[in-house]
N, C-alpha and C. Protein backbone atom coordinates (compact mmCIF):
# COMPACT_ATOMS: atom_id res chain seq x y z
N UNK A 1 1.82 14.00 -25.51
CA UNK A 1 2.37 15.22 -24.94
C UNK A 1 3.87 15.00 -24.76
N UNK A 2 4.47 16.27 -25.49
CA UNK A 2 5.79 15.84 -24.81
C UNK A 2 6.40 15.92 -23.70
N UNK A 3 7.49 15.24 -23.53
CA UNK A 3 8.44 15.71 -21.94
C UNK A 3 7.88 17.41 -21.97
N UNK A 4 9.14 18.02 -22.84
CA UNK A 4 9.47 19.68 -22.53
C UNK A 4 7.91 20.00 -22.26
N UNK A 5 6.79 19.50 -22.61
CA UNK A 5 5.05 20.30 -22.58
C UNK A 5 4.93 20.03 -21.23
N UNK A 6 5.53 18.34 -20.63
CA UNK A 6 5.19 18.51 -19.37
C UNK A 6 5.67 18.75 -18.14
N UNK A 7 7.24 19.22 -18.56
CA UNK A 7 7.95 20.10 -17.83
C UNK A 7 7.50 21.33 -17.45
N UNK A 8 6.66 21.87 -19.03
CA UNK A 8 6.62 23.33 -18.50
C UNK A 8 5.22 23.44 -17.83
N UNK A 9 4.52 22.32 -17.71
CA UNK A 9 3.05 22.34 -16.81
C UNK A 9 3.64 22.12 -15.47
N UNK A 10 4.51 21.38 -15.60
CA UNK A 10 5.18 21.51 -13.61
C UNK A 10 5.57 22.63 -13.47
N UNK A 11 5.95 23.09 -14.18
CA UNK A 11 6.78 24.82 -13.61
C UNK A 11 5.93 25.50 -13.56
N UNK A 12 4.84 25.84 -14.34
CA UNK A 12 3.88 26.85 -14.31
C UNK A 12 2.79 26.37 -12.66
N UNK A 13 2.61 24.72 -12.78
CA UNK A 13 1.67 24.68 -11.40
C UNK A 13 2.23 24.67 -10.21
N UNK A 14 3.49 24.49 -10.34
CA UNK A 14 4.06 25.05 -9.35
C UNK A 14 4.22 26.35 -8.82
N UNK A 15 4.51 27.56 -10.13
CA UNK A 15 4.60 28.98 -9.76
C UNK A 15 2.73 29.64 -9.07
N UNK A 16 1.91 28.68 -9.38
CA UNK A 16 0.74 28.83 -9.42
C UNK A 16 0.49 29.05 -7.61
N UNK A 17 0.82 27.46 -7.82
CA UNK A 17 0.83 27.32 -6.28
C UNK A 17 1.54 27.99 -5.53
N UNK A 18 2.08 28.35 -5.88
CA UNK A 18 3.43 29.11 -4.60
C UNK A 18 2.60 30.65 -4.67
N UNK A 19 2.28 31.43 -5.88
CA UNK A 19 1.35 32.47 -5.90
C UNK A 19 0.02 32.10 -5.14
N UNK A 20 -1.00 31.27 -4.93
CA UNK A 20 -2.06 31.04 -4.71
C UNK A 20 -1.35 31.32 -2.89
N UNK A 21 -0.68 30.24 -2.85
CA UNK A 21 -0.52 29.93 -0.92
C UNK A 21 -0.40 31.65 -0.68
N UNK A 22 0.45 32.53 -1.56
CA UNK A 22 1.02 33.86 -0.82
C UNK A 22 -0.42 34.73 -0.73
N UNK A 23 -1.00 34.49 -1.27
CA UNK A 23 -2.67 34.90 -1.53
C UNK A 23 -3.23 34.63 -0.01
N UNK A 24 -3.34 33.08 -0.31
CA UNK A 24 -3.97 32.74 0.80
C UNK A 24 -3.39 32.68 2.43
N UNK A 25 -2.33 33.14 2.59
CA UNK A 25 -1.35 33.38 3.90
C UNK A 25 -1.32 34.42 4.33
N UNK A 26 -2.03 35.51 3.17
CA UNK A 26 -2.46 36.95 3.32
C UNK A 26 -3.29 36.85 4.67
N UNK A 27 -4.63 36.34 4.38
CA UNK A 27 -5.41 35.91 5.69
C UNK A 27 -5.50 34.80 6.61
N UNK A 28 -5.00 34.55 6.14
CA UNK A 28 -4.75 32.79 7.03
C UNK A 28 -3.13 32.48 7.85
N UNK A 29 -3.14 32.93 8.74
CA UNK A 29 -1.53 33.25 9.70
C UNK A 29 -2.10 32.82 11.25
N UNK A 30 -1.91 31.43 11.27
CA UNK A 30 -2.17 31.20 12.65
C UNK A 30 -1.15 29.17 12.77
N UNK A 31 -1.63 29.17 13.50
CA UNK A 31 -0.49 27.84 13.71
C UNK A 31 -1.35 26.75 12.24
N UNK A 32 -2.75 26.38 12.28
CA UNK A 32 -2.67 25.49 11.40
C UNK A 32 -1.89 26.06 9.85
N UNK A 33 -2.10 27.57 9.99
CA UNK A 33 -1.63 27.25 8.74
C UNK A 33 0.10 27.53 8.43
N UNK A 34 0.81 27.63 9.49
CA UNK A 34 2.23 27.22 9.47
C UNK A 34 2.15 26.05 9.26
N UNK A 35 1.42 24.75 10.04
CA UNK A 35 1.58 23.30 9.87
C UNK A 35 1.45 23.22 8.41
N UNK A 36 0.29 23.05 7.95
CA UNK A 36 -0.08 23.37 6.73
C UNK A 36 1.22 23.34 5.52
N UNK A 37 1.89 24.43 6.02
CA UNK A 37 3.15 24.47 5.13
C UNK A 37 4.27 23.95 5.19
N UNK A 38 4.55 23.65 6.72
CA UNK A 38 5.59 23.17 6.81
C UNK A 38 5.73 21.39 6.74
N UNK A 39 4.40 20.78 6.92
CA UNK A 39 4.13 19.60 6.45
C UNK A 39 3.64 19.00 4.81
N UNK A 40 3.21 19.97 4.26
CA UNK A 40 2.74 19.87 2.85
C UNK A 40 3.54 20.68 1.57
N UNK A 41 3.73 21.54 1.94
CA UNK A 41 4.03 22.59 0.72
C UNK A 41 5.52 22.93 0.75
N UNK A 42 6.34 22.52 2.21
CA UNK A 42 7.79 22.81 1.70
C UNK A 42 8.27 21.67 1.21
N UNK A 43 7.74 20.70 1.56
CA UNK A 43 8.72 19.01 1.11
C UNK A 43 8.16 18.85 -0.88
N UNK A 44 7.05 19.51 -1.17
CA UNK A 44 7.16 19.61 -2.29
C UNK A 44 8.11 20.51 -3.21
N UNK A 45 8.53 21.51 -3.04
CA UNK A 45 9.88 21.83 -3.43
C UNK A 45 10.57 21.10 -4.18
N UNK A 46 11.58 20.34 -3.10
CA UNK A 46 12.65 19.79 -3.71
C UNK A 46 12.21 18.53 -4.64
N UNK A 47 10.59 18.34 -4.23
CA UNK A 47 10.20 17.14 -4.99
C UNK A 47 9.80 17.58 -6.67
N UNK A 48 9.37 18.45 -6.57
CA UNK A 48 9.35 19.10 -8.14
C UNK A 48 10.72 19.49 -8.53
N UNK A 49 11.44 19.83 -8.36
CA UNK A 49 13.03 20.21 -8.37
C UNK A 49 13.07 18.94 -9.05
N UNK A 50 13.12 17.45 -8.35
CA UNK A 50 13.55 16.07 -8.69
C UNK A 50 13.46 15.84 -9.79
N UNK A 51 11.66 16.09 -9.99
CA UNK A 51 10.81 15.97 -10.95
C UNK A 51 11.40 16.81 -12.42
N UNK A 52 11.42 17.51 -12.32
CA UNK A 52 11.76 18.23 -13.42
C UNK A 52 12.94 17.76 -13.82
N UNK A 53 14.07 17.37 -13.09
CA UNK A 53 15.66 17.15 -13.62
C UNK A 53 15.58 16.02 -14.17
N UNK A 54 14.60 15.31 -13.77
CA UNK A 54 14.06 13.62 -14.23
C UNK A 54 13.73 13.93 -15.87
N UNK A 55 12.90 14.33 -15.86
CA UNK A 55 12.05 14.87 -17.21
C UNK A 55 13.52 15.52 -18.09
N UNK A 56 14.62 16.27 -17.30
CA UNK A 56 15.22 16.63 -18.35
C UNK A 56 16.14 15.61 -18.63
N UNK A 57 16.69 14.61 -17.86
CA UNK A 57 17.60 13.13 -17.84
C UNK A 57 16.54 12.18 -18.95
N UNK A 58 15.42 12.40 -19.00
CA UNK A 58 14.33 11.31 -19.72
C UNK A 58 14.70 11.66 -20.99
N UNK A 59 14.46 13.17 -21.02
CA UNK A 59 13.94 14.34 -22.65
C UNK A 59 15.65 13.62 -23.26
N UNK A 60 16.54 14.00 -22.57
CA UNK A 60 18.39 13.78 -23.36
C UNK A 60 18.19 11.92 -23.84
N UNK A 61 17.45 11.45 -22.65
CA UNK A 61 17.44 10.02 -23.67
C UNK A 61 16.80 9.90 -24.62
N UNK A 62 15.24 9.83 -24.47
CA UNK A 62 14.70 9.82 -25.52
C UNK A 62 15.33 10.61 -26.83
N UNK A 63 15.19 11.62 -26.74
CA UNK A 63 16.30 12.35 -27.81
C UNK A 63 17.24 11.29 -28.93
N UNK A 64 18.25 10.53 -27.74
CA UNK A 64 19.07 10.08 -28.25
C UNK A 64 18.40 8.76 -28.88
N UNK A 65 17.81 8.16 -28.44
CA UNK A 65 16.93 7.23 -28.95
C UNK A 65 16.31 7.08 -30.12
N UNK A 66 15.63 8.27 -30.06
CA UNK A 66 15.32 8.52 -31.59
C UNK A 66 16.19 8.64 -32.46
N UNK A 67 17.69 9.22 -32.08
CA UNK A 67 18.18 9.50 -33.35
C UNK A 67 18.43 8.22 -33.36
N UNK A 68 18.98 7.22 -32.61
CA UNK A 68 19.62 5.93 -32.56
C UNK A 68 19.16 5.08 -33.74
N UNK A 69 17.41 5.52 -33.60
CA UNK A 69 16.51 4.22 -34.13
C UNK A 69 16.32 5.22 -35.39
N UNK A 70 16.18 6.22 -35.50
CA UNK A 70 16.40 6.81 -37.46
C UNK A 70 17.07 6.16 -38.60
């Protein structure tokens, strides 16, 4: 699988998730499930953010790599 295939599976399970929670926050609005979010689901954010810029710093090497070794 490549990087860019598994870039775009983080972006999509991420948009997933962020759709699913707004689903489920529809009925579920009471303190656990503020904790809930504010301990689990916002610190993932910036961690997929990371994730992805990683994958695109990896994708520019490899890249270059290959042409290196052609």
């Amino acid at each position: 699988m490549s990087l860019g295939t598994s870039k775009g599976m983080v972006a999509d399970a991420s948009k997933q998730l962020i759709e699913a929670w707004k689903l489920a926050r529809r009925d579920w609005d009471d303190d656990m499930a503020r904790w809930y979010e504010t301990e689990f689901l916002e610190p993932l954010s910036p961690k997929i953010r990371n994730a992805v810029e990683a994958m695109d710093k990896l994708s520019a090497i490899t890249t270059r790599a290959e042409r290196d070794c052609a």
